[in-house]
N, C-alpha and C. Protein backbone atom coordinates (compact mmCIF):
# COMPACT_ATOMS: atom_id res chain seq x y z
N UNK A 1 0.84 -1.17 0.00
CA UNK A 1 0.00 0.00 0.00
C UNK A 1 0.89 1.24 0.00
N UNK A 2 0.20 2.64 -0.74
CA UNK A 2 1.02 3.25 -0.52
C UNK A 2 1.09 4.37 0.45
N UNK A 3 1.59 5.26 0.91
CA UNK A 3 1.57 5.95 1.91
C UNK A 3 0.11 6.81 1.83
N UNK A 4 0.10 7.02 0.46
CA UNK A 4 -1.29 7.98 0.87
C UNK A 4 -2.30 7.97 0.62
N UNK A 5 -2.59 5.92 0.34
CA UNK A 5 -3.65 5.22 0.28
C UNK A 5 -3.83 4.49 2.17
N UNK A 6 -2.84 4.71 2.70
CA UNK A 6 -3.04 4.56 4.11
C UNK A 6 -3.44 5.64 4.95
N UNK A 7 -3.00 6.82 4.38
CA UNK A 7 -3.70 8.28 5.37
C UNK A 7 -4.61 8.20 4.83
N UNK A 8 -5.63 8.01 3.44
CA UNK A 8 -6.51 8.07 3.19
C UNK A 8 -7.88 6.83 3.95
N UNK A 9 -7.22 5.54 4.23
CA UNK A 9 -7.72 4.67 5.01
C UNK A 9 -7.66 5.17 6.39
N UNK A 10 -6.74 5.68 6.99
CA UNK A 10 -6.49 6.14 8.20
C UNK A 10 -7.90 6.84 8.72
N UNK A 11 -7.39 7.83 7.73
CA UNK A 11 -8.44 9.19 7.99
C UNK A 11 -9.93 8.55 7.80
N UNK A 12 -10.76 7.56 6.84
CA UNK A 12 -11.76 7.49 7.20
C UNK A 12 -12.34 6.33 8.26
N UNK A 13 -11.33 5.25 8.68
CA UNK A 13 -11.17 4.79 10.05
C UNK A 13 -11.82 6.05 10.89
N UNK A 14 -10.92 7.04 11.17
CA UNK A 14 -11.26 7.81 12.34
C UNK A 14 -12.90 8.72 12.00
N UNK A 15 -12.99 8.88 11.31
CA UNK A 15 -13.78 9.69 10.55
C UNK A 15 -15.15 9.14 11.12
N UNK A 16 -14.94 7.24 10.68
CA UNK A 16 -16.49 6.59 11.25
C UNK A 16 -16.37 6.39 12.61
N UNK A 17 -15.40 6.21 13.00
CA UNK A 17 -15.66 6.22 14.43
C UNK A 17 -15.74 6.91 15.47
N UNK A 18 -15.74 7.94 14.47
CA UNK A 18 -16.44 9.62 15.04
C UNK A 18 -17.45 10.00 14.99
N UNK A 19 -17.82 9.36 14.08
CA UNK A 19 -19.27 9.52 13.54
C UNK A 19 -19.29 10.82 12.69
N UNK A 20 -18.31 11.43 12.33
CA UNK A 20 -18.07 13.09 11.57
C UNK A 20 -17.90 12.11 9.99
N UNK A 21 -18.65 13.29 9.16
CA UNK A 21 -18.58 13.51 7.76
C UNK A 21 -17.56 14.68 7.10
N UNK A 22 -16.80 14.51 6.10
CA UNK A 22 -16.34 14.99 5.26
C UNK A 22 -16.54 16.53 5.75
N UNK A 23 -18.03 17.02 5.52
CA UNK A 23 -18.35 17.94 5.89
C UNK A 23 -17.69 18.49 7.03
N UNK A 24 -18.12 17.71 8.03
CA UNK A 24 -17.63 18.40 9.67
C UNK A 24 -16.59 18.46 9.89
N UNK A 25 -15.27 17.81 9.06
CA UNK A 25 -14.29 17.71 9.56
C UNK A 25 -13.55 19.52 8.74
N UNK A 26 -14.13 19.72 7.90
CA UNK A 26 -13.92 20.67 6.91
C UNK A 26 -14.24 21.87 7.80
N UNK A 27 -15.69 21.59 8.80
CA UNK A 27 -16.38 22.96 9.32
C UNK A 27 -15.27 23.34 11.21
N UNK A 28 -14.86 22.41 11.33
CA UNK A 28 -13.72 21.98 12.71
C UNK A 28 -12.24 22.11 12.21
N UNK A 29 -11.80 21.84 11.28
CA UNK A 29 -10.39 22.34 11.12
C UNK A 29 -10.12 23.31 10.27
N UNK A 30 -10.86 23.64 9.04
CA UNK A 30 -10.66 24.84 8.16
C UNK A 30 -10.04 24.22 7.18
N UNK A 31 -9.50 22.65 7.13
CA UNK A 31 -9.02 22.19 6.03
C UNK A 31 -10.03 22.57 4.91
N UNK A 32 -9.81 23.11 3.64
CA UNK A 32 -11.05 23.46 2.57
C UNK A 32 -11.55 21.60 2.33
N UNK A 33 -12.54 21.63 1.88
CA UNK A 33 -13.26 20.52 1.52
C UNK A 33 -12.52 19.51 0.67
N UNK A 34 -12.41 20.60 -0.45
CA UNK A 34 -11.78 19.99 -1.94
C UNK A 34 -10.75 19.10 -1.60
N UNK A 35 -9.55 19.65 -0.30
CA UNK A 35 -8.34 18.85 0.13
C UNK A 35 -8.66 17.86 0.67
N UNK A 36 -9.77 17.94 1.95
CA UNK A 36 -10.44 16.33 2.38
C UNK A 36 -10.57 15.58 1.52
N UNK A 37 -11.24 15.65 0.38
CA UNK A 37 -12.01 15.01 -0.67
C UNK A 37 -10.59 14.46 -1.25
N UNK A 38 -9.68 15.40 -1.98
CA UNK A 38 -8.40 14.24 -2.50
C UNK A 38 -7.69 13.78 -1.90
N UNK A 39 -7.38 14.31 -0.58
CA UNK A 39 -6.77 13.15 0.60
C UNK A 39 -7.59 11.95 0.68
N UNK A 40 -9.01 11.65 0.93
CA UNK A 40 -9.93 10.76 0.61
C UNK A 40 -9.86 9.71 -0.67
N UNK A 41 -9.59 10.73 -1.84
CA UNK A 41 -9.37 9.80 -3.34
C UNK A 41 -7.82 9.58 -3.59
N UNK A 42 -7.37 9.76 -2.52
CA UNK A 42 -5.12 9.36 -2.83
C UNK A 42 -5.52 10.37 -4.19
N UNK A 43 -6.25 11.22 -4.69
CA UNK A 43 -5.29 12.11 -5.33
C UNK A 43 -4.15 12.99 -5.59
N UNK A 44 -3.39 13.39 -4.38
CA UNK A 44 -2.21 13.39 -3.97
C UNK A 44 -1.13 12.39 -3.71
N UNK A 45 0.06 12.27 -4.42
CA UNK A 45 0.85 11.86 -4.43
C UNK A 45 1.50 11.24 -3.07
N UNK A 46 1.53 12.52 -2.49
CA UNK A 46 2.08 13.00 -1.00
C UNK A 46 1.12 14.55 -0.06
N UNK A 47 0.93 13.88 0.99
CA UNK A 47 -0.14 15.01 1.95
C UNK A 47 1.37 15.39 2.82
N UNK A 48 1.07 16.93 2.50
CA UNK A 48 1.77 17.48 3.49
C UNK A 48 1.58 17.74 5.43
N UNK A 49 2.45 17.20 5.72
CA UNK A 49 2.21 17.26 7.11
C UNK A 49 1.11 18.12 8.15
N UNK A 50 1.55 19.47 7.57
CA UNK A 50 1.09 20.42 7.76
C UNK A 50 -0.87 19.97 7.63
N UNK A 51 -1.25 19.46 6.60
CA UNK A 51 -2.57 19.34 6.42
C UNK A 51 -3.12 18.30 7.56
N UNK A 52 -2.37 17.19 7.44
CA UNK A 52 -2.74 15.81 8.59
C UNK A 52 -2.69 16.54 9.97
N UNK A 53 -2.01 17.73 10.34
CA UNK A 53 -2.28 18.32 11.58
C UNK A 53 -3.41 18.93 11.89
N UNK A 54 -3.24 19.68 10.90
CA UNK A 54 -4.98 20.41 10.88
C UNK A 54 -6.08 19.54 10.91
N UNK A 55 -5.97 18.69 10.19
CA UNK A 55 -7.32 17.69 10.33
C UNK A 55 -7.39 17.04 11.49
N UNK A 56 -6.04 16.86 12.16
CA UNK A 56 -6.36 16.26 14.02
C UNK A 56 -6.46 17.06 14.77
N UNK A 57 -5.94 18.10 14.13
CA UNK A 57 -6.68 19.10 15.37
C UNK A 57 -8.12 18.94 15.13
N UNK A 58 -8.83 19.17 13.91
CA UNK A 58 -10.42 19.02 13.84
C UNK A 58 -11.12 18.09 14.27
N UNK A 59 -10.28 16.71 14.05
CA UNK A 59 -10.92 15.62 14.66
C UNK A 59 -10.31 15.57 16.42
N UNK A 60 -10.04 16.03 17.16
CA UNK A 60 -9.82 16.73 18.40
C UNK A 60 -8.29 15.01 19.19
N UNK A 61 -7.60 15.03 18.06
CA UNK A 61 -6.58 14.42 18.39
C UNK A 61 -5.01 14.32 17.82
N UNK A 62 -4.45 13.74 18.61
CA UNK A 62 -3.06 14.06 18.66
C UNK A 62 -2.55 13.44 16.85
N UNK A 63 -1.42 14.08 16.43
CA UNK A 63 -0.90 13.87 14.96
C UNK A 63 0.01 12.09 15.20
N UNK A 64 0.21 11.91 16.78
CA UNK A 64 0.61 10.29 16.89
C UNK A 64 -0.36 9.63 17.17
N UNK A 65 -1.28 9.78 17.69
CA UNK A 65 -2.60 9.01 17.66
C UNK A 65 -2.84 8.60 16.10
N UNK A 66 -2.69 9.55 15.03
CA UNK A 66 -3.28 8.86 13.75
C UNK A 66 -2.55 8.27 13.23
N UNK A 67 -1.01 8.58 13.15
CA UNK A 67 0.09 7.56 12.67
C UNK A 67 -0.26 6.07 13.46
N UNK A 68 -0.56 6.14 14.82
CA UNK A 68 -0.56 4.54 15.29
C UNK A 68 -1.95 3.91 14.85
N UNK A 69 -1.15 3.08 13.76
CA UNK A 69 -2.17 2.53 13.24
C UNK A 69 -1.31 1.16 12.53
N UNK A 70 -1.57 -0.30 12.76
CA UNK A 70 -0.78 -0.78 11.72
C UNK A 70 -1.12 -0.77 10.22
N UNK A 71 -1.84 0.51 9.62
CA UNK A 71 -1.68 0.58 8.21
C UNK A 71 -0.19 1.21 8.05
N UNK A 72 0.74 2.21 8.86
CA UNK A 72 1.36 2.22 9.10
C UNK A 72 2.88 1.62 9.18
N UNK A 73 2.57 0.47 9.28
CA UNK A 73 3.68 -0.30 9.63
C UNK A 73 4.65 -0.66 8.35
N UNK A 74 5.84 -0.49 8.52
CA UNK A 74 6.92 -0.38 7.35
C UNK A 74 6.59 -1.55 6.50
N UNK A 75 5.86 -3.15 7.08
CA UNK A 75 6.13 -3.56 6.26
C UNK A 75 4.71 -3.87 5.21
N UNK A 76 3.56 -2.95 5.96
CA UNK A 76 2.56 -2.39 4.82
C UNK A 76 2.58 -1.49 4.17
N UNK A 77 3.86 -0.87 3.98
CA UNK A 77 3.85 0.42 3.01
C UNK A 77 5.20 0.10 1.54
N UNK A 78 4.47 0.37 0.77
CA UNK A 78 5.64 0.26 -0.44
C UNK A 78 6.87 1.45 -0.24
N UNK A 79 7.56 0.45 -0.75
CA UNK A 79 8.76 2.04 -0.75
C UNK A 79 8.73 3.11 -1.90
């Protein structure tokens, strides 16, 4: 898998078990929509850090809370 088919799994892991939509996470961090939405479709290559912060701040948690995840784990990620 690749890295930003796993933040994209990541992120909607947390997402349902928040019970928050696309929407809310957009109206709680200020990330614009459009960026949820291609972080969502791995249309990005690579998500800049900077964005995965903002969105835990919206989803009201820490930026190592979402890395621990074994989608994560070196030996589920392509190089």
């Amino acid at each position: 898998m690749r890295l930003n088919e796993a933040i994209s799994k990541r992120l909607e892991e947390i997402l349902i078990s928040k019970g928050m939509t696309q929407y809310e996470l957009f109206k709680r961090s200020g990330v614009p929509r459009s960026t949820i939405g291609n972080v969502m479709n791995c249309s990005y290559d690579s998500v800049k850090l900077r964005i995965i912060h903002e969105m835990c701040l919206g989803l009201e948690i820490g930026i190592g809370e979402f890395f621990t995840s074994p989608l994560f784990d070196e030996n589920n990620l392509e190089d």
